[in-house]
N, C-alpha and C. Protein backbone atom coordinates (compact mmCIF):
# COMPACT_ATOMS: atom_id res chain seq x y z
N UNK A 1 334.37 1.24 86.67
CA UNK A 1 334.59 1.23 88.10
C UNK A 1 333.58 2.15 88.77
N UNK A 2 333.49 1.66 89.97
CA UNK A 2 332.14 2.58 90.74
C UNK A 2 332.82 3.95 91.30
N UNK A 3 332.21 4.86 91.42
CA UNK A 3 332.12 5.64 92.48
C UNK A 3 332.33 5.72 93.92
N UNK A 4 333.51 5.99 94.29
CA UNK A 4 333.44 6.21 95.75
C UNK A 4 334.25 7.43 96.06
N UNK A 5 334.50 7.68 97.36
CA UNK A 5 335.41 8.80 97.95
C UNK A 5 335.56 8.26 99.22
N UNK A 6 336.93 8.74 99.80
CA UNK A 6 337.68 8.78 100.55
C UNK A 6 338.23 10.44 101.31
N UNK A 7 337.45 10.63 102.71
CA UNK A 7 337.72 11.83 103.05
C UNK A 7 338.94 11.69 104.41
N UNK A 8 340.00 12.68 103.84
CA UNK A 8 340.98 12.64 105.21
C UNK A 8 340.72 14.02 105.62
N UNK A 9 340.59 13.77 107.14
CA UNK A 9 340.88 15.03 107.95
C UNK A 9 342.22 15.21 108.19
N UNK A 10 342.94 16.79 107.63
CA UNK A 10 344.04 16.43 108.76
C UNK A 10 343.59 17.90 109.95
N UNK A 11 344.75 18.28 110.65
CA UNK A 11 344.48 19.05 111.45
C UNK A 11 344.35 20.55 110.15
N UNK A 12 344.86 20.63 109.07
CA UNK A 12 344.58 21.91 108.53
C UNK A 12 344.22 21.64 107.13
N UNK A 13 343.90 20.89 106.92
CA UNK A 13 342.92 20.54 105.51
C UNK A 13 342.22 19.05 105.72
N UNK A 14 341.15 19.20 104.66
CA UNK A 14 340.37 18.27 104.33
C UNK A 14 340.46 18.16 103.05
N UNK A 15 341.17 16.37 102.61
CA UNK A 15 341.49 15.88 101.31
C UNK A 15 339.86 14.91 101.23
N UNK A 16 339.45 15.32 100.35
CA UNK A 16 338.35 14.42 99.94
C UNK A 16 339.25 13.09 98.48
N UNK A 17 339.52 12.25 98.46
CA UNK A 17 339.82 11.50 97.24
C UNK A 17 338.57 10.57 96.17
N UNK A 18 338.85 11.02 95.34
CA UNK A 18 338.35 10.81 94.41
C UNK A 18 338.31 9.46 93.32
N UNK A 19 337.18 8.54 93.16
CA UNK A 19 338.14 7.20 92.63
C UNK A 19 336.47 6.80 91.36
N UNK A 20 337.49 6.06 90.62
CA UNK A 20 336.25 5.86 89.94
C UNK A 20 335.57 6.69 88.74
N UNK A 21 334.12 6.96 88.29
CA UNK A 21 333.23 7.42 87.38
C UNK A 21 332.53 8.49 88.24
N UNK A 22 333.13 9.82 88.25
CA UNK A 22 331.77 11.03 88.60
C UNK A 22 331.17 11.58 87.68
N UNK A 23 329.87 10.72 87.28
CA UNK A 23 328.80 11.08 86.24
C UNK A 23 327.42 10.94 86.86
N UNK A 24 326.77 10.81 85.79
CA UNK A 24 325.37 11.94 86.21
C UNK A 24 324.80 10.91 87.27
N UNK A 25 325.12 9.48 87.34
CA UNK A 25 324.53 8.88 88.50
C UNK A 25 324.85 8.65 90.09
N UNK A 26 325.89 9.59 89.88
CA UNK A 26 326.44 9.76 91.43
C UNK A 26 326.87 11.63 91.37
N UNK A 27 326.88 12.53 90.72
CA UNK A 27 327.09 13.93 90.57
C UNK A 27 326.40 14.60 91.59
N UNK A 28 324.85 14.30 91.50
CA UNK A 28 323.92 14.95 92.31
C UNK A 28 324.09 14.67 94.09
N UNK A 29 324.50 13.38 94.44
CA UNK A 29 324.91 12.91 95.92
C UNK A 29 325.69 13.41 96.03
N UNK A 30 327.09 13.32 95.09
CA UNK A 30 328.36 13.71 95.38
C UNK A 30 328.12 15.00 95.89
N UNK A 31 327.63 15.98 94.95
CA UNK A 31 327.92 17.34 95.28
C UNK A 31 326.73 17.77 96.39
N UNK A 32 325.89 17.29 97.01
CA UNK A 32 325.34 17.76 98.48
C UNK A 32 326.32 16.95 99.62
N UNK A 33 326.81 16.21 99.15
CA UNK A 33 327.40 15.60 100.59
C UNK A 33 329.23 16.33 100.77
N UNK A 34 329.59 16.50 99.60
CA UNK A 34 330.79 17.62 99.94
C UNK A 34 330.24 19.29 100.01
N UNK A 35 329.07 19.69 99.74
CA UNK A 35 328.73 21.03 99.90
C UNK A 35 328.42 20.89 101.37
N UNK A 36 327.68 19.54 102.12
CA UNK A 36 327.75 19.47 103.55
C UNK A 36 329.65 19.97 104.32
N UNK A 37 330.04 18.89 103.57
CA UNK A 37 331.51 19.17 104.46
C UNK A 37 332.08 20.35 104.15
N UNK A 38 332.03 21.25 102.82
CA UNK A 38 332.64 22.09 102.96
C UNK A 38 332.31 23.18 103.81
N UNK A 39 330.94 23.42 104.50
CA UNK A 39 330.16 24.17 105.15
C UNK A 39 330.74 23.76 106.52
N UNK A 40 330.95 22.58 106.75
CA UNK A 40 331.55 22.49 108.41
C UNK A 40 332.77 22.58 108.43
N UNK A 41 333.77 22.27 107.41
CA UNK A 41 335.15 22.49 107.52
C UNK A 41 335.84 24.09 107.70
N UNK A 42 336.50 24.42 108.89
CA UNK A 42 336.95 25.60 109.36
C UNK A 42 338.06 25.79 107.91
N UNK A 43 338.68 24.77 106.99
CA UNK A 43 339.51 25.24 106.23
C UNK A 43 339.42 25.21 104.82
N UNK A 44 340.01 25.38 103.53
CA UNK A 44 339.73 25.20 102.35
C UNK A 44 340.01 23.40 102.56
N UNK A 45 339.09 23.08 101.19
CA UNK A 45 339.01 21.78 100.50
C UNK A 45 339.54 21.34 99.18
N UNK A 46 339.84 20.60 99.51
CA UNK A 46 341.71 19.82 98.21
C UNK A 46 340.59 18.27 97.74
N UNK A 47 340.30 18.42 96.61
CA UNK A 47 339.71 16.91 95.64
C UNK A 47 340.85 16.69 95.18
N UNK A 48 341.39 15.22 95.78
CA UNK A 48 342.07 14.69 95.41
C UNK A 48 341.76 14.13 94.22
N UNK A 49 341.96 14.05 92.67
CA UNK A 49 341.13 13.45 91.34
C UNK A 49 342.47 12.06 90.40
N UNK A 50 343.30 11.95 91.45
CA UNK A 50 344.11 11.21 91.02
C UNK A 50 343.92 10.10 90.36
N UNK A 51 342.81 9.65 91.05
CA UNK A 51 342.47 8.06 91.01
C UNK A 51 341.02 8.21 90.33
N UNK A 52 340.50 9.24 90.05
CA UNK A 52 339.59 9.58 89.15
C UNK A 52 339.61 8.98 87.43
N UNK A 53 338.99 8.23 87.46
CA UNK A 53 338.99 7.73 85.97
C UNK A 53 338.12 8.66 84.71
N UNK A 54 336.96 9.21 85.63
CA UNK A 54 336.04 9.88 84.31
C UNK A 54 335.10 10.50 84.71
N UNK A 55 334.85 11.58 83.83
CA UNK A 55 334.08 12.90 84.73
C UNK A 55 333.13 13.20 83.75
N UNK A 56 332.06 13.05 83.47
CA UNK A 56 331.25 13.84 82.66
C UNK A 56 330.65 15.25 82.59
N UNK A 57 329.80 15.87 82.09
CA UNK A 57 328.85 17.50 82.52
C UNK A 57 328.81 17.40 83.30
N UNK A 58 327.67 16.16 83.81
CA UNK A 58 326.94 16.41 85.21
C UNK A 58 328.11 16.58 86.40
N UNK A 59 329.19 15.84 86.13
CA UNK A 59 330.31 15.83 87.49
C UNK A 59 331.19 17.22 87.06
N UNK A 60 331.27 17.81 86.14
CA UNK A 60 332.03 18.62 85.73
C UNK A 60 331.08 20.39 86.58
N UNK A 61 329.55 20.34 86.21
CA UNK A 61 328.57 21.06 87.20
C UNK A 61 328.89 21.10 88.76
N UNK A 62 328.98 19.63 88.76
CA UNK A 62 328.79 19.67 90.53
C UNK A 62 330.34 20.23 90.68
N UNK A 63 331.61 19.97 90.26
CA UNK A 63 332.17 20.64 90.59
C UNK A 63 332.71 22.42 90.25
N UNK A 64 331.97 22.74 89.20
CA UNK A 64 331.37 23.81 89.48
C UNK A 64 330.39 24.70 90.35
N UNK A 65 329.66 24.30 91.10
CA UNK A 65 329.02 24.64 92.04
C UNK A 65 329.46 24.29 93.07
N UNK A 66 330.44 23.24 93.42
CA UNK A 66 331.32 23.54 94.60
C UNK A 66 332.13 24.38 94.75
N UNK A 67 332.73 24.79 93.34
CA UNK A 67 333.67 25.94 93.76
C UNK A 67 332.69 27.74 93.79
N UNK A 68 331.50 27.95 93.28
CA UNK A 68 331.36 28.32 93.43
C UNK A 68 330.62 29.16 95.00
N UNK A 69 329.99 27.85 95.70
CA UNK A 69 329.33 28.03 96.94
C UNK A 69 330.60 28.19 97.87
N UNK A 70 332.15 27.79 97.40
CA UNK A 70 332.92 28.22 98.19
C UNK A 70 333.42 29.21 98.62
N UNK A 71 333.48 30.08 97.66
CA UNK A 71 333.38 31.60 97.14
C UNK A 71 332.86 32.12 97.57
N UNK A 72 331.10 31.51 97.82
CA UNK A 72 330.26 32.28 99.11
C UNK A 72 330.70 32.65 100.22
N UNK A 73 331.53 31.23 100.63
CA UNK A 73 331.76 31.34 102.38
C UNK A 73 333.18 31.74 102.20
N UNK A 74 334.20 32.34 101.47
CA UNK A 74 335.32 32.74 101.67
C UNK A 74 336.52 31.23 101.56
N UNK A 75 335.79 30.35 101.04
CA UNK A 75 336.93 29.19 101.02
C UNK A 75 337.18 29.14 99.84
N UNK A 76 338.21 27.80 99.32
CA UNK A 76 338.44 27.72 98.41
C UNK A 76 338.64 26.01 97.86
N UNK A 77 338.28 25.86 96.80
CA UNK A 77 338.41 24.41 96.09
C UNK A 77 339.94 24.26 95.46
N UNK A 78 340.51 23.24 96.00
CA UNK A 78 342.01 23.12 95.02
C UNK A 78 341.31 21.89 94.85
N UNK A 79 342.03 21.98 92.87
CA UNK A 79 341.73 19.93 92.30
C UNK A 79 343.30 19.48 92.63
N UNK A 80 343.76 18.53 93.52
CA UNK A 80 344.89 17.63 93.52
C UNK A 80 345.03 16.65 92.86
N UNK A 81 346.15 16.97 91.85
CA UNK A 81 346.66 15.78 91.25
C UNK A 81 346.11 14.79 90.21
N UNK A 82 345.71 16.12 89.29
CA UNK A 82 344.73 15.92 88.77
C UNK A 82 345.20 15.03 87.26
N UNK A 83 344.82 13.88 87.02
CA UNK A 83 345.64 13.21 85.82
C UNK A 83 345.42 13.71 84.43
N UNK A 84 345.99 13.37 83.89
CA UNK A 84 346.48 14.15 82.22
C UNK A 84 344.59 13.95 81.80
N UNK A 85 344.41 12.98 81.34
CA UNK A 85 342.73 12.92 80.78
C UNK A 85 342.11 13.49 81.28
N UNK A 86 341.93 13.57 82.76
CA UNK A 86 340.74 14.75 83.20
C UNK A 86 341.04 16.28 83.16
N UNK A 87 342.69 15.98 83.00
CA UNK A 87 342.84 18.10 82.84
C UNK A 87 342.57 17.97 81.67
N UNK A 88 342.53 17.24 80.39
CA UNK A 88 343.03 17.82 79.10
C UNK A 88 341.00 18.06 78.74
N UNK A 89 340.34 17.21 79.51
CA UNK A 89 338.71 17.80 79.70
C UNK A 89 338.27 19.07 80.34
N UNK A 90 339.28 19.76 81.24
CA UNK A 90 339.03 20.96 81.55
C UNK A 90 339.85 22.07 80.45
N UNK A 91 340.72 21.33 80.03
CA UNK A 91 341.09 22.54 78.89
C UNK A 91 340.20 22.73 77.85
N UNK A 92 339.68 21.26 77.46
CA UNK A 92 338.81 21.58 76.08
C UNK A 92 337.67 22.50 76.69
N UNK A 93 336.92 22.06 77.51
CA UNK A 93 335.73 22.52 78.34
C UNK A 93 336.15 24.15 78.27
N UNK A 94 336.84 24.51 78.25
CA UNK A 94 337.62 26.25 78.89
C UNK A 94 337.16 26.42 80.07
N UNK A 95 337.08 25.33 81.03
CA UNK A 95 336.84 25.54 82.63
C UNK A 95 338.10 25.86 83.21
N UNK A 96 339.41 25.43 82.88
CA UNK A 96 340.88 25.35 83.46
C UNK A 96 341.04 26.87 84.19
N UNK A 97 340.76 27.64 84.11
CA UNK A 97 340.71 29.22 84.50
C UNK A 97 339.78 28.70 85.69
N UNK A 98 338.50 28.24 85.86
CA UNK A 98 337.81 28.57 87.28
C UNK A 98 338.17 27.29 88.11
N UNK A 99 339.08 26.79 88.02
CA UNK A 99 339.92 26.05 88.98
C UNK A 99 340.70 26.10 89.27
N UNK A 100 341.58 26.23 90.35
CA UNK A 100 342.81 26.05 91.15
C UNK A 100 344.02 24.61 91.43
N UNK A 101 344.81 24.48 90.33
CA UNK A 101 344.97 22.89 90.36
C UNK A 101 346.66 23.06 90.81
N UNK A 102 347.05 21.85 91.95
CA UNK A 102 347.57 21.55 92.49
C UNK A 102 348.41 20.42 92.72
N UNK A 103 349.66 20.17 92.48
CA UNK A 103 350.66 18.87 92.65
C UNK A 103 350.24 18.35 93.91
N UNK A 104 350.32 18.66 95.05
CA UNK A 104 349.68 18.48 95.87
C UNK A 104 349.78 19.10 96.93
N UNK A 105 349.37 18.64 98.20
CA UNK A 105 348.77 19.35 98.98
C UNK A 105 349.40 20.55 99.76
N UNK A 106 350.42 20.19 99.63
CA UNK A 106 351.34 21.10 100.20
C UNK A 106 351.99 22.20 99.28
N UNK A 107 351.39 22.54 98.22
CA UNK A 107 352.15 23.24 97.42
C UNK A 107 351.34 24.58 97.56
């Protein structure tokens, strides 16, 4: 399945959703065009990864460097809803510590 996203504004967060393959042929777009929004958004940013089928390095980087440039500006990255296969890749990875993961949005 392709790559896409789905961004909701609400009045106090921005859910970006997540669908599809984030690998190395969409990683590099992905992560300048949400490092754009997270720079204009007055609030933290929630990746919705529900509907996320598969994440490789390269997508596993970019979202490492989103959470880190967030850190710059005082915001913060929550992963929402994140399904069993892609957490059990952040456990092996030992990334599960530099993420913030979330039932959802309201929690």
């Amino acid at each position: 399945m392709a790559f896409r996203k789905e961004i909701e504004e609400r009045k106090d967060k921005t859910i970006i959703k997540l669908f599809g393959e984030l690998d190395i042929y969409v990683s590099s777009d992905f992560k300048e065009e949400v490092l754009e929004i997270l720079e204009k958004t007055k609030d933290h940013l929630y990746l919705d990864l529900k509907e996320l089928e598969y994440i490789d390095s390269t997508g596993l980087g970019a979202l490492i460097a989103l959470v880190k440039e967030a850190g710059e500006i005082d915001k913060k990255v929550y992963l929402k809803d994140v399904n069993e296969r892609i957490r059990k890749l952040f456990k092996i990875t030992a990334l599960e510590d530099m993420f913030i993961f979330v039932g959802g949005i309201d929690e």
